[in-house]
N, C-alpha and C. Protein backbone atom coordinates (compact mmCIF):
# COMPACT_ATOMS: atom_id res chain seq x y z
N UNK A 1 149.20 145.01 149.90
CA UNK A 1 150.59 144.67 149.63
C UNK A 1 150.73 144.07 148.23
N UNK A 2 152.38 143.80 147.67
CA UNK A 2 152.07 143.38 146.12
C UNK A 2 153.31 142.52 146.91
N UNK A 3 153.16 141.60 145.61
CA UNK A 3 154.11 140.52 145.92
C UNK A 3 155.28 141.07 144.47
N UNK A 4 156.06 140.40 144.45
CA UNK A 4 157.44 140.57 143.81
C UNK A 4 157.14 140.82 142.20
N UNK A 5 156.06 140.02 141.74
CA UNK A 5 155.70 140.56 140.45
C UNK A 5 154.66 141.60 140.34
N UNK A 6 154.61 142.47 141.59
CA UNK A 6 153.68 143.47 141.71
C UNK A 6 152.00 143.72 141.63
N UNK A 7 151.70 141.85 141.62
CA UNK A 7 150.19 141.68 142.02
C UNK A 7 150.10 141.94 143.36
N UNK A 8 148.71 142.37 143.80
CA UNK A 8 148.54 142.57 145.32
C UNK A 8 148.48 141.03 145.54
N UNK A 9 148.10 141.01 147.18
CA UNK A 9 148.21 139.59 147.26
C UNK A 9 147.68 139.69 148.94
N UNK A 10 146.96 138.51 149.21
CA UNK A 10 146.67 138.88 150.65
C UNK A 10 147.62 138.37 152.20
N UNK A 11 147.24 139.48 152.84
CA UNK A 11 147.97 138.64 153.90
C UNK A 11 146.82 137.96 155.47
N UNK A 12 145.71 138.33 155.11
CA UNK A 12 145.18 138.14 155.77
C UNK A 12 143.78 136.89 155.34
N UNK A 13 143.09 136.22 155.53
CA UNK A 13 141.67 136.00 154.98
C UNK A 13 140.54 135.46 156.51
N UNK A 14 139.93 134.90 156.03
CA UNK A 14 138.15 134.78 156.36
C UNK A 14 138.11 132.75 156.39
N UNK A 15 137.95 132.74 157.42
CA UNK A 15 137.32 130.88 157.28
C UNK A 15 135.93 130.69 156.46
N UNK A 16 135.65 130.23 155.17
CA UNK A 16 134.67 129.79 155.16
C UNK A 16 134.31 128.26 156.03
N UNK A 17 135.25 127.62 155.55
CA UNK A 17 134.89 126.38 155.77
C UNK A 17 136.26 125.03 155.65
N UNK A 18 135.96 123.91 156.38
CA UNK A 18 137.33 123.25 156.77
C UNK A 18 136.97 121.93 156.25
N UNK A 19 137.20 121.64 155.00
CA UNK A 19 136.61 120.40 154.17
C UNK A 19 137.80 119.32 154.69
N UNK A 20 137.21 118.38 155.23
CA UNK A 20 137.58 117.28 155.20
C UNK A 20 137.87 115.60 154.37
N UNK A 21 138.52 115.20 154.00
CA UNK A 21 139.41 114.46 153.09
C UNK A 21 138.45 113.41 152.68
N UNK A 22 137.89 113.11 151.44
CA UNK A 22 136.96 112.42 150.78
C UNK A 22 136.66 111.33 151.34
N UNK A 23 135.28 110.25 151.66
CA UNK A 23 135.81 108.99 151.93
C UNK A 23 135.02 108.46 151.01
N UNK A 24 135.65 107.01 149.73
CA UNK A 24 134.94 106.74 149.10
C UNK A 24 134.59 105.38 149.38
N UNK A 25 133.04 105.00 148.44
CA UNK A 25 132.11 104.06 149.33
C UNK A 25 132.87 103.14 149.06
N UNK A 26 133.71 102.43 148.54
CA UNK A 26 135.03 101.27 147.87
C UNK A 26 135.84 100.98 148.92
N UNK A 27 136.16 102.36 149.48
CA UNK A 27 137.41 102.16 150.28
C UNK A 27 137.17 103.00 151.83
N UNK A 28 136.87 102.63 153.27
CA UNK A 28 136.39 103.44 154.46
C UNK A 28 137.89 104.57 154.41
N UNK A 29 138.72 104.36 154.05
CA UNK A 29 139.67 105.11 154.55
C UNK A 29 139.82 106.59 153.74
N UNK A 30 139.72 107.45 154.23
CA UNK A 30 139.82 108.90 153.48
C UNK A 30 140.87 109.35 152.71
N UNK A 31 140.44 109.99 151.99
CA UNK A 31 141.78 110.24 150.79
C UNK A 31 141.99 111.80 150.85
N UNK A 32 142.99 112.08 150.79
CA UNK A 32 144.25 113.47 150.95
C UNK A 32 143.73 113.86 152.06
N UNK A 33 144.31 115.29 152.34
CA UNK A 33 144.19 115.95 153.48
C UNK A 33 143.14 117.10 153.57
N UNK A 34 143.22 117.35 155.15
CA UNK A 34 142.51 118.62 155.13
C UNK A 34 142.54 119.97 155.06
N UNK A 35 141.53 120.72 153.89
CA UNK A 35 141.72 121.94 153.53
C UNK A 35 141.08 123.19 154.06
N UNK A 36 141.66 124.17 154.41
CA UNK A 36 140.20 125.10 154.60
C UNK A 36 139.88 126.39 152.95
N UNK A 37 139.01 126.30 153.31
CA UNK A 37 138.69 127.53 152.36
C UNK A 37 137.88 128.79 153.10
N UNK A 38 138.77 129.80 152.00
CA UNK A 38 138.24 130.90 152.72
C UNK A 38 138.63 132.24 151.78
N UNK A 39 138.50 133.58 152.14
CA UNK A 39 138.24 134.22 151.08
C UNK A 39 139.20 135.65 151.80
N UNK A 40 139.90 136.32 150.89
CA UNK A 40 140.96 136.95 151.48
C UNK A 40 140.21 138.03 151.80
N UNK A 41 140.93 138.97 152.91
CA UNK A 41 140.19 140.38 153.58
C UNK A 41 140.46 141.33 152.32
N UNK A 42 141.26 141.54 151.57
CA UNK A 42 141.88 143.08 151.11
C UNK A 42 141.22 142.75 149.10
N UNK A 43 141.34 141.67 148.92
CA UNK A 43 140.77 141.71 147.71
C UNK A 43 139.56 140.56 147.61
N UNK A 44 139.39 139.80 148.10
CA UNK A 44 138.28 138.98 148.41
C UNK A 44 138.63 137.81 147.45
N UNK A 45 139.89 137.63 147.55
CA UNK A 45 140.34 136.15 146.59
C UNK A 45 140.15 134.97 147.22
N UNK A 46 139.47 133.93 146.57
CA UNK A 46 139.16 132.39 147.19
C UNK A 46 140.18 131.70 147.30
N UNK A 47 140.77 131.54 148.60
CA UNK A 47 141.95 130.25 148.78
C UNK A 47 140.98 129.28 149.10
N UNK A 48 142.58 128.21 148.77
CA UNK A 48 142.66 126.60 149.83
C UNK A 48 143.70 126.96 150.46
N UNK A 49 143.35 126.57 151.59
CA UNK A 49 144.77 126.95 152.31
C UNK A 49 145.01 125.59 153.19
N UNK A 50 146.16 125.24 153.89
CA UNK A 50 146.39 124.13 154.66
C UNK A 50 146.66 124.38 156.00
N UNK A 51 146.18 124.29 156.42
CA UNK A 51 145.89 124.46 158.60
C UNK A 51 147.33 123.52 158.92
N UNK A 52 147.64 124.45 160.25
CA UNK A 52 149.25 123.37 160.33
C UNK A 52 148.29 122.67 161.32
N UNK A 53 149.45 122.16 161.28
CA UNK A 53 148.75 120.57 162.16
C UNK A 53 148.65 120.90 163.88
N UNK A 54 147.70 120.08 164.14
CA UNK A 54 147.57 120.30 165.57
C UNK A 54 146.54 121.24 165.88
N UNK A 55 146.09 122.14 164.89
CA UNK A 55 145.66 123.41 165.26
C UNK A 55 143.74 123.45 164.43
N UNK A 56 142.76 124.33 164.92
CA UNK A 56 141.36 123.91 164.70
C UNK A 56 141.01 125.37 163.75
N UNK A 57 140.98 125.19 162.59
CA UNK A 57 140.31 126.76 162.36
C UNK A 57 138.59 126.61 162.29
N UNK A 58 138.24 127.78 162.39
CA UNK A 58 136.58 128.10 162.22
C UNK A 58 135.96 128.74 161.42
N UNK A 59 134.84 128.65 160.52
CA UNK A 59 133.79 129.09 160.22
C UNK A 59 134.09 130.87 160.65
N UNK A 60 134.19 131.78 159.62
CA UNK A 60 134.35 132.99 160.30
C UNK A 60 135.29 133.77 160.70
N UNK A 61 136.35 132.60 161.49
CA UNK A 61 137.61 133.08 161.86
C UNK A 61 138.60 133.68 160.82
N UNK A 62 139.08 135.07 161.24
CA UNK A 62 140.28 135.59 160.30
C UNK A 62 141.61 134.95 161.28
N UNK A 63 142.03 134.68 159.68
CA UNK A 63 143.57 133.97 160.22
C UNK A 63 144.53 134.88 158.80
N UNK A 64 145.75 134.86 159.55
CA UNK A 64 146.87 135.17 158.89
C UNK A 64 147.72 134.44 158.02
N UNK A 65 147.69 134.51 156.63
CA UNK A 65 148.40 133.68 155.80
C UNK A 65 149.51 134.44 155.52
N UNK A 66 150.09 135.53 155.96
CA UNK A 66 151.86 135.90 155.24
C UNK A 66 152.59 134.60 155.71
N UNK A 67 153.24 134.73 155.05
CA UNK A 67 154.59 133.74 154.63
C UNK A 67 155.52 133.61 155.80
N UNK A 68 155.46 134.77 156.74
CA UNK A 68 156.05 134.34 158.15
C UNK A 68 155.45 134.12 159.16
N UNK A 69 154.01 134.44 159.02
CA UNK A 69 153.09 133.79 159.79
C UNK A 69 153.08 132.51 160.74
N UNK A 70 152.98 132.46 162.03
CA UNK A 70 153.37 131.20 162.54
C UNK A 70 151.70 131.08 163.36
N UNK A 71 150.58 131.01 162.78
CA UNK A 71 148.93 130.94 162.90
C UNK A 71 148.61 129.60 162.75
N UNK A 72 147.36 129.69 162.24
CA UNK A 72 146.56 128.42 162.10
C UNK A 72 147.15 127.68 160.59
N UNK A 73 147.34 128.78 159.71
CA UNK A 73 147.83 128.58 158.34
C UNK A 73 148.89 128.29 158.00
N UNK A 74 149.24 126.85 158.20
CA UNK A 74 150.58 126.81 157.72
C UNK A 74 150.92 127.26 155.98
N UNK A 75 150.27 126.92 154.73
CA UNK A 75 150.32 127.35 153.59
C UNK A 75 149.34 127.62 153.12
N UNK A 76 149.03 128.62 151.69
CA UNK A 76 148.11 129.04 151.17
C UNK A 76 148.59 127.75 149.71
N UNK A 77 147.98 126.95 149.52
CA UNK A 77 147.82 125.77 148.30
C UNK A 77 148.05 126.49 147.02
N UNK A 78 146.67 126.89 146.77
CA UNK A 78 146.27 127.61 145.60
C UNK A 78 145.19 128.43 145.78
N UNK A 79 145.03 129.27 144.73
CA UNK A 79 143.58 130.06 144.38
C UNK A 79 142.79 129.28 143.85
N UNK A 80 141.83 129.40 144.36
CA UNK A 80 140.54 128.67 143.83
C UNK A 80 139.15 129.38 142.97
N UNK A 81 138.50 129.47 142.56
CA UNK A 81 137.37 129.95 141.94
C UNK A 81 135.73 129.36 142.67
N UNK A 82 134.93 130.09 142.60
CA UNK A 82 133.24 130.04 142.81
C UNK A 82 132.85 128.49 143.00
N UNK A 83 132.95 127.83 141.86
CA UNK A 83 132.81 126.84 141.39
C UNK A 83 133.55 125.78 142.52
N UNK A 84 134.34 125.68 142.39
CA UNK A 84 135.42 125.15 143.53
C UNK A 84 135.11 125.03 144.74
N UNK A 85 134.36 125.88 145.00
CA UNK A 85 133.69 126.16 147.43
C UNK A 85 132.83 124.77 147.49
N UNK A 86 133.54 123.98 148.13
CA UNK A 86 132.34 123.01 149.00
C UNK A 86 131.11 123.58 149.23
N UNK A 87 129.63 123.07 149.46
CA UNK A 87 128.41 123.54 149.63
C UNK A 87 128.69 124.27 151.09
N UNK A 88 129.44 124.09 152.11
CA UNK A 88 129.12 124.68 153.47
C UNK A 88 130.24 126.13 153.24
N UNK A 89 130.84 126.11 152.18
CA UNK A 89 131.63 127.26 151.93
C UNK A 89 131.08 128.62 150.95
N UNK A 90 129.96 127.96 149.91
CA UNK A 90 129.36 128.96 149.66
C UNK A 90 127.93 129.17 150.47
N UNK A 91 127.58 128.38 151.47
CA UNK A 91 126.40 128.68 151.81
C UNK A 91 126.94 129.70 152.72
N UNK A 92 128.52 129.97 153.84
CA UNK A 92 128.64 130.86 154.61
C UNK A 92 129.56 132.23 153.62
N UNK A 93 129.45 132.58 152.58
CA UNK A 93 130.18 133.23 151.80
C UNK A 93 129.72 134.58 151.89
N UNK A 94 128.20 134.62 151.62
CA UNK A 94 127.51 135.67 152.17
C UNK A 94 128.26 136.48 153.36
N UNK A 95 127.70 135.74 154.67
CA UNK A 95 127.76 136.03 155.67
C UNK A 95 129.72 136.74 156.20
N UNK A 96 130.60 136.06 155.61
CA UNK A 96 131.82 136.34 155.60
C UNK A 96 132.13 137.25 154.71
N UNK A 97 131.63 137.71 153.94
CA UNK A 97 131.43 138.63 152.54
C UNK A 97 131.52 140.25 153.76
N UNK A 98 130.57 139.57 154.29
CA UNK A 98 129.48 141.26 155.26
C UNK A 98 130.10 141.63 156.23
N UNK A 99 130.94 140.58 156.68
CA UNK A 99 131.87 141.09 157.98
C UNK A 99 132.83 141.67 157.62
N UNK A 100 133.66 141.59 156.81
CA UNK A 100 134.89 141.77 155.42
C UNK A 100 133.94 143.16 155.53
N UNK A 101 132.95 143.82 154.76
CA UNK A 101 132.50 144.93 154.40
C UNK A 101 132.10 145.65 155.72
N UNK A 102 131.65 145.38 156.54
CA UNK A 102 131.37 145.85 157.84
C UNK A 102 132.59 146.48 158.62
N UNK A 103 133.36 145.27 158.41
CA UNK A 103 134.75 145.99 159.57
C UNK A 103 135.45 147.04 158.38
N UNK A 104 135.13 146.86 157.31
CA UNK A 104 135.81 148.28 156.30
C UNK A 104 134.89 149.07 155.45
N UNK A 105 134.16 149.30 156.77
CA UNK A 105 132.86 150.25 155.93
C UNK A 105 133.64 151.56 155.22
N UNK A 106 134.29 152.39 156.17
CA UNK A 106 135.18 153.71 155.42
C UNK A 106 135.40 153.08 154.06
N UNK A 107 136.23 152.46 153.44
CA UNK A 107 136.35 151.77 152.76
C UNK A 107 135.59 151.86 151.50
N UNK A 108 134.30 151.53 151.44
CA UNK A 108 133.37 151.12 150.90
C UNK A 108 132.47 152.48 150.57
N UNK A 109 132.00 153.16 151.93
CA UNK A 109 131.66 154.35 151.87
C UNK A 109 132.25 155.34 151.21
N UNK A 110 133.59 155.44 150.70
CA UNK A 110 134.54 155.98 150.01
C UNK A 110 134.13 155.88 148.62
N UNK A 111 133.68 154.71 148.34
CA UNK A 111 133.31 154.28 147.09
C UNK A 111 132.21 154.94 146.89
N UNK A 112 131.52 155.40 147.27
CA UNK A 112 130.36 156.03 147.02
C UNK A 112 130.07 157.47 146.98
N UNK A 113 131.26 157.99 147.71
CA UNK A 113 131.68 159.08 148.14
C UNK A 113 132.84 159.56 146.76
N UNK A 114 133.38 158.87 145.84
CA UNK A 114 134.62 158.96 144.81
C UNK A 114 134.28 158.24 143.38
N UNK A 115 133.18 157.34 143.56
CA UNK A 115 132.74 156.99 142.27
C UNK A 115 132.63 157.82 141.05
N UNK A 116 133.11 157.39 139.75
CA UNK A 116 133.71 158.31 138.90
C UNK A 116 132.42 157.53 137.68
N UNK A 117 132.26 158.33 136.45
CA UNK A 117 131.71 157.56 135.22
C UNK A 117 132.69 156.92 134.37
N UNK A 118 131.81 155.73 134.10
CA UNK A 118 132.99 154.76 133.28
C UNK A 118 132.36 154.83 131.78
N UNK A 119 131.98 155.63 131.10
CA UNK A 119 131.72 156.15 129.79
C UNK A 119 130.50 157.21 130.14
N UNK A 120 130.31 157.80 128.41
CA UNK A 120 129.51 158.97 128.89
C UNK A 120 127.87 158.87 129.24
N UNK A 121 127.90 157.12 128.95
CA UNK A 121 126.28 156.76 129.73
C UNK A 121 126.34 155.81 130.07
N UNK A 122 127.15 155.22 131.23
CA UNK A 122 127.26 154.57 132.27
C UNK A 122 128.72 155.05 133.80
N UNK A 123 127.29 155.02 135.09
CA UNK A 123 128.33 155.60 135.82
C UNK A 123 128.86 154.27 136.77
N UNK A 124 130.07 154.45 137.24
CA UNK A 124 130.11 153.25 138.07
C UNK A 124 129.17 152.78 139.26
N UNK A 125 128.62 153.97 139.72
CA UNK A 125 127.37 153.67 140.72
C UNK A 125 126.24 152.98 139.98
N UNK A 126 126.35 152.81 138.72
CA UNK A 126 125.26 151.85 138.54
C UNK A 126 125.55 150.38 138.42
N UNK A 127 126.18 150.29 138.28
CA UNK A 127 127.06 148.55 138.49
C UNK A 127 126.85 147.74 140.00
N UNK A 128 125.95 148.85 141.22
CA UNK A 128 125.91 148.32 141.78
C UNK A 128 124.37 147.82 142.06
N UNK A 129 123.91 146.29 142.22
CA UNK A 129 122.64 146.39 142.28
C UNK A 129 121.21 147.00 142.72
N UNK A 130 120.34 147.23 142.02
CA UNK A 130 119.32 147.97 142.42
C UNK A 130 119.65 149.60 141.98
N UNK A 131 120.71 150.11 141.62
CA UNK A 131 120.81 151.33 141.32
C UNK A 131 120.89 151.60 140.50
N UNK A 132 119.65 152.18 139.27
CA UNK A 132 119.47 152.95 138.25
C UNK A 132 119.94 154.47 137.99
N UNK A 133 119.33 154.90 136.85
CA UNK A 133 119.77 156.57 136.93
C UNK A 133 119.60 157.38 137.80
N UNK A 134 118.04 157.16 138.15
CA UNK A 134 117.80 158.24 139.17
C UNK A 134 118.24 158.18 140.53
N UNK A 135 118.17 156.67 141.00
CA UNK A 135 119.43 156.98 142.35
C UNK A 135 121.09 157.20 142.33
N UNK A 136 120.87 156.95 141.14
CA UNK A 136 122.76 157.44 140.70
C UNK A 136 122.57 159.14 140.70
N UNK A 137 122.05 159.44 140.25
CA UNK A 137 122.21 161.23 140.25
C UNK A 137 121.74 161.47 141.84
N UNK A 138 120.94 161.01 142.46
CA UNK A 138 120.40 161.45 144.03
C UNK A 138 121.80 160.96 144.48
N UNK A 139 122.48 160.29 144.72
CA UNK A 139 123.28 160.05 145.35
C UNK A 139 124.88 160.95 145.11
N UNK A 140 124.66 161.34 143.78
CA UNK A 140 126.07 162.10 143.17
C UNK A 140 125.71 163.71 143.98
N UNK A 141 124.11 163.90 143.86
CA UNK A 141 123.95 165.24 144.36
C UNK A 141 123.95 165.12 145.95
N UNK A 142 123.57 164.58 146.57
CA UNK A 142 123.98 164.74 148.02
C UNK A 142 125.27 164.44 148.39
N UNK A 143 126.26 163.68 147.43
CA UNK A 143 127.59 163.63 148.16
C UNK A 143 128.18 165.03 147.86
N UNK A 144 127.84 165.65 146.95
CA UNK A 144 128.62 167.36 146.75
C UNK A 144 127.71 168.28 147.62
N UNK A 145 126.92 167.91 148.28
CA UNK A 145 126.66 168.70 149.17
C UNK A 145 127.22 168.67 150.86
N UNK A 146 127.32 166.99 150.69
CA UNK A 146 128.71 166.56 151.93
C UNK A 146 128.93 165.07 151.67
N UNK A 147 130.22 164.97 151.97
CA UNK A 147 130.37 163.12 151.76
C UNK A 147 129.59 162.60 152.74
N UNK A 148 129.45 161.51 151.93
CA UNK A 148 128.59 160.70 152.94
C UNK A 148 129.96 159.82 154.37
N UNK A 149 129.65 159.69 155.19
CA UNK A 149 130.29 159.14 155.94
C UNK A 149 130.00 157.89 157.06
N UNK A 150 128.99 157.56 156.63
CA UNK A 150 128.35 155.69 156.79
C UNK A 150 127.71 155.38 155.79
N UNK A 151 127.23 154.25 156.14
CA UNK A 151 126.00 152.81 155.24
C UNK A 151 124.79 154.31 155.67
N UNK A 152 124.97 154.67 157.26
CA UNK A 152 123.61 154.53 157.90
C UNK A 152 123.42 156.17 157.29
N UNK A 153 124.30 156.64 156.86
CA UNK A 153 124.37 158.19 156.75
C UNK A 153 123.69 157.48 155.09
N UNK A 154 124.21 156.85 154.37
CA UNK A 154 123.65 156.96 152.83
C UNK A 154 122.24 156.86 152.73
N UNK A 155 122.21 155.65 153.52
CA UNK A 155 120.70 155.63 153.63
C UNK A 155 119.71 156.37 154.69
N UNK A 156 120.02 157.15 155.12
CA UNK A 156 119.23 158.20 155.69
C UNK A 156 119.14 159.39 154.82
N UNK A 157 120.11 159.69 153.94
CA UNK A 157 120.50 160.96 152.62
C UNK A 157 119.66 160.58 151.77
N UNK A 158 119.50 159.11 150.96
CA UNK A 158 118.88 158.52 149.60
C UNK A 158 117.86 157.51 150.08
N UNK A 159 117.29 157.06 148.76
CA UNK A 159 116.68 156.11 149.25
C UNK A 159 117.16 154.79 148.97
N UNK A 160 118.25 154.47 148.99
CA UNK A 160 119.20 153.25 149.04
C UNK A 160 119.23 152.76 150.20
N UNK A 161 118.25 151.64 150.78
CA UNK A 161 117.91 151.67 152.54
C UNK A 161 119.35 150.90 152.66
N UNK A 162 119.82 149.70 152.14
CA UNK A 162 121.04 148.96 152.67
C UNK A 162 121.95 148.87 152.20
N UNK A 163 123.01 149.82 151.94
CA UNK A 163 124.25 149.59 151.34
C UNK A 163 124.91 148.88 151.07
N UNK A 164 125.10 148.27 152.51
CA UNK A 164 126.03 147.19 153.30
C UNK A 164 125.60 146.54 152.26
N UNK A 165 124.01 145.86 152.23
CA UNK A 165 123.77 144.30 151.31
C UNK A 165 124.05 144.60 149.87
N UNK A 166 124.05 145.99 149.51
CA UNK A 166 124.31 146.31 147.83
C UNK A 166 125.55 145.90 147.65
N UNK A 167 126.92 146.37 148.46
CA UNK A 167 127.92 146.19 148.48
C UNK A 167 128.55 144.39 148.54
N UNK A 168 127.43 144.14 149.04
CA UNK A 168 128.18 142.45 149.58
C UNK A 168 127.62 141.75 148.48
N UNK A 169 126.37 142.37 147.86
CA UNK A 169 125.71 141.78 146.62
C UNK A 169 126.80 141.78 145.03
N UNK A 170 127.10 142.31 145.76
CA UNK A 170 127.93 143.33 144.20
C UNK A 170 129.57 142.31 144.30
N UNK A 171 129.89 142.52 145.58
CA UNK A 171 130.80 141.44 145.92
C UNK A 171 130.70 140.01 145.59
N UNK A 172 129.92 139.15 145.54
CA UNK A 172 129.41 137.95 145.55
C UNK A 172 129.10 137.86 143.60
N UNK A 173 128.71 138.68 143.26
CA UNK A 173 128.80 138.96 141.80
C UNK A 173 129.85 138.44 141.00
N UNK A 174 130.61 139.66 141.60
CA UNK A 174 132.09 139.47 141.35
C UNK A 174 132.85 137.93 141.27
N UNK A 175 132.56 137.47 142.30
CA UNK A 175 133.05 136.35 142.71
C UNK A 175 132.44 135.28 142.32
N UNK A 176 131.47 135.61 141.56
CA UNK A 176 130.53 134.30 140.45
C UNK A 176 131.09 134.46 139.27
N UNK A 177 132.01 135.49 139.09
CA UNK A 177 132.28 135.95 137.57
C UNK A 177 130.87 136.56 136.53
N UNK A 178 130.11 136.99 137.65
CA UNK A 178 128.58 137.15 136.56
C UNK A 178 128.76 138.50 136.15
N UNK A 179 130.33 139.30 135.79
CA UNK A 179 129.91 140.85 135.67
C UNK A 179 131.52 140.87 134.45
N UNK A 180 130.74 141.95 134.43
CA UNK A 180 132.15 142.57 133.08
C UNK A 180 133.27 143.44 133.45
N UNK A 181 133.00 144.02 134.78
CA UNK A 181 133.65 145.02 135.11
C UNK A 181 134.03 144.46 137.00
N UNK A 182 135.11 144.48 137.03
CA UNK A 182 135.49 144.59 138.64
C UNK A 182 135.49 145.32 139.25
N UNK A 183 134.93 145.95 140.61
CA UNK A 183 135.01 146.93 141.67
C UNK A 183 135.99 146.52 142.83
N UNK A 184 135.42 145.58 143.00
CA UNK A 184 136.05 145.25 144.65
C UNK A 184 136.86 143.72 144.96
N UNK A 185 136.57 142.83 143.48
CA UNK A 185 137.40 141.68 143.65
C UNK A 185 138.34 141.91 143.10
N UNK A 186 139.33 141.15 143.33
CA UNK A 186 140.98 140.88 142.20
C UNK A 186 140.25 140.20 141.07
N UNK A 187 140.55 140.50 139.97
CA UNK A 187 139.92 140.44 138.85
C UNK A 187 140.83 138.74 138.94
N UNK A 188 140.11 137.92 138.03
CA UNK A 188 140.82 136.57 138.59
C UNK A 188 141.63 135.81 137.23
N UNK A 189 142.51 135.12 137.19
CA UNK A 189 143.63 134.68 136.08
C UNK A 189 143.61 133.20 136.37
N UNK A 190 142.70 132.84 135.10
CA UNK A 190 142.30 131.38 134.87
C UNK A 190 143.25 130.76 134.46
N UNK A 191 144.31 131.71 133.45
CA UNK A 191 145.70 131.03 132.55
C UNK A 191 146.79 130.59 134.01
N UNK A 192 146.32 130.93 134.94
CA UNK A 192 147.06 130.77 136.23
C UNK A 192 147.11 128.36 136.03
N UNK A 193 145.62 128.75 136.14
CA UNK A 193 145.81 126.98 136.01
C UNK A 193 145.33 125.95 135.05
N UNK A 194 144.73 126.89 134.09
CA UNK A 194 144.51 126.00 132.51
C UNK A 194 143.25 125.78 132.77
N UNK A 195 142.45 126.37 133.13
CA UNK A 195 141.08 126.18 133.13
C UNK A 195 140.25 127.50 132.68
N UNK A 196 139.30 127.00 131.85
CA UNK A 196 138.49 128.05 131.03
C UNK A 196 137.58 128.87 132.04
N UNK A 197 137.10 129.60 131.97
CA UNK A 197 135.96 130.47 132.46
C UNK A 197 134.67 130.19 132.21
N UNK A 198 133.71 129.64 133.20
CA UNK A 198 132.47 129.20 132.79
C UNK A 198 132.05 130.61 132.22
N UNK A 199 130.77 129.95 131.50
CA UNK A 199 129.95 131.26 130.53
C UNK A 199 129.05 132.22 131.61
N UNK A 200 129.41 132.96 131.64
CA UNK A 200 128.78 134.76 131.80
C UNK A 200 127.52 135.22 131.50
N UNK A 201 126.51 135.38 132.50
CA UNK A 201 125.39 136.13 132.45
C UNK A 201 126.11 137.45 132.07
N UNK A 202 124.61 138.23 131.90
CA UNK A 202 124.89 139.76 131.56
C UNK A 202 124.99 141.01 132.21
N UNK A 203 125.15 140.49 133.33
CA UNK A 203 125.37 141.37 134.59
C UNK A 203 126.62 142.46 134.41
N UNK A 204 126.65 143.87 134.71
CA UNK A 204 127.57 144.18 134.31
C UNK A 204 128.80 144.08 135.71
């Protein structure tokens, strides 16, 4: 979906994790409220979002953030960045990454199946980890002989044994900002909140 200025935008996301309100050693009583974070289904953007009250989200759980939504989510706060995830939010990021790619394998498999070259010596199948030239051409020649149509079909065709983890690898990339080129995240807009972009490995 796009929202009114014609960015996509999600309506759905992923619980990482449900951070609870600071307590500092000065003062026993906790300061602001509680947030969850979590990472959207359709472009894999990092919210804070705010749980309405009364209500428990989880680790894992997809909840519904549209705007008429009457769920666990009462508001989506802001977008957040890598940097930003509490430790129990990037330690389950992975794991919520794979379910996101799992329940939209077609999806993904498509990508592999439609991948195009992004100059005349680099193809987009190599952007994804572990895949050099020669599994980029094994893989271009067995999809013109038939699309591939799983993880389990690619890797029974090539010798690319796990897709799934290339894909979630490649995802998680993304979402470190460690690459030059976007596949599968919303490319992300720092001028959104005045904060610079940490510095960039060379990952493409």
């Amino acid at each position: 979906m796009e929202s009114s200025e014609g960015r996509p935008f999600e309506t759905h996301a992923y619980v990482l994790a449900v951070v609870q309100p600071k307590v500092y050693l000065r003062d026993s009583r906790p300061r602001g409220e509680v947030v969850v974070q979590g990472v959207g289904e359709d472009f894999f953007t990092l919210l804070e979002m705010i749980p309405r009250q009364g209500t428990r989200a989880h680790p894992q759980e997809r909840v519904s953030i549209d705007k008429d939504s009457r769920g666990k989510i009462d508001h989506v706060r802001r977008r957040i960045f890598y940097e930003d995830l509490a430790p129990e939010s990037s330690a389950e990021l992975p794991l919520v990454v794979e379910i996101i790619v799992t329940k939209h394998e077609r999806k993904y498999v498509d990508f592999f199946n439609t991948a195009q070259p992004i100059t005349t010596r680099m193809h987009s199948l190599q952007l994804l980890p572990g895949i050099g030239q020669t599994l980029m051409w094994a893989l271009i020649e067995e999809r013109k002989k038939e699309p591939f149509k799983s993880f389990d079909d690619i890797a029974a065709r090539t010798k690319l044994q796990n897709p799934k983890k290339v894909i979630r690898d490649r995802i998680i990339s993304e979402l470190q900002e460690d690459v030059k080129r976007w596949l599968f995240v919303r490319p992300p807009r720092r001028e959104d909140d005045g904060r610079t972009r940490p510095p960039r490995r060379t990952t493409q």
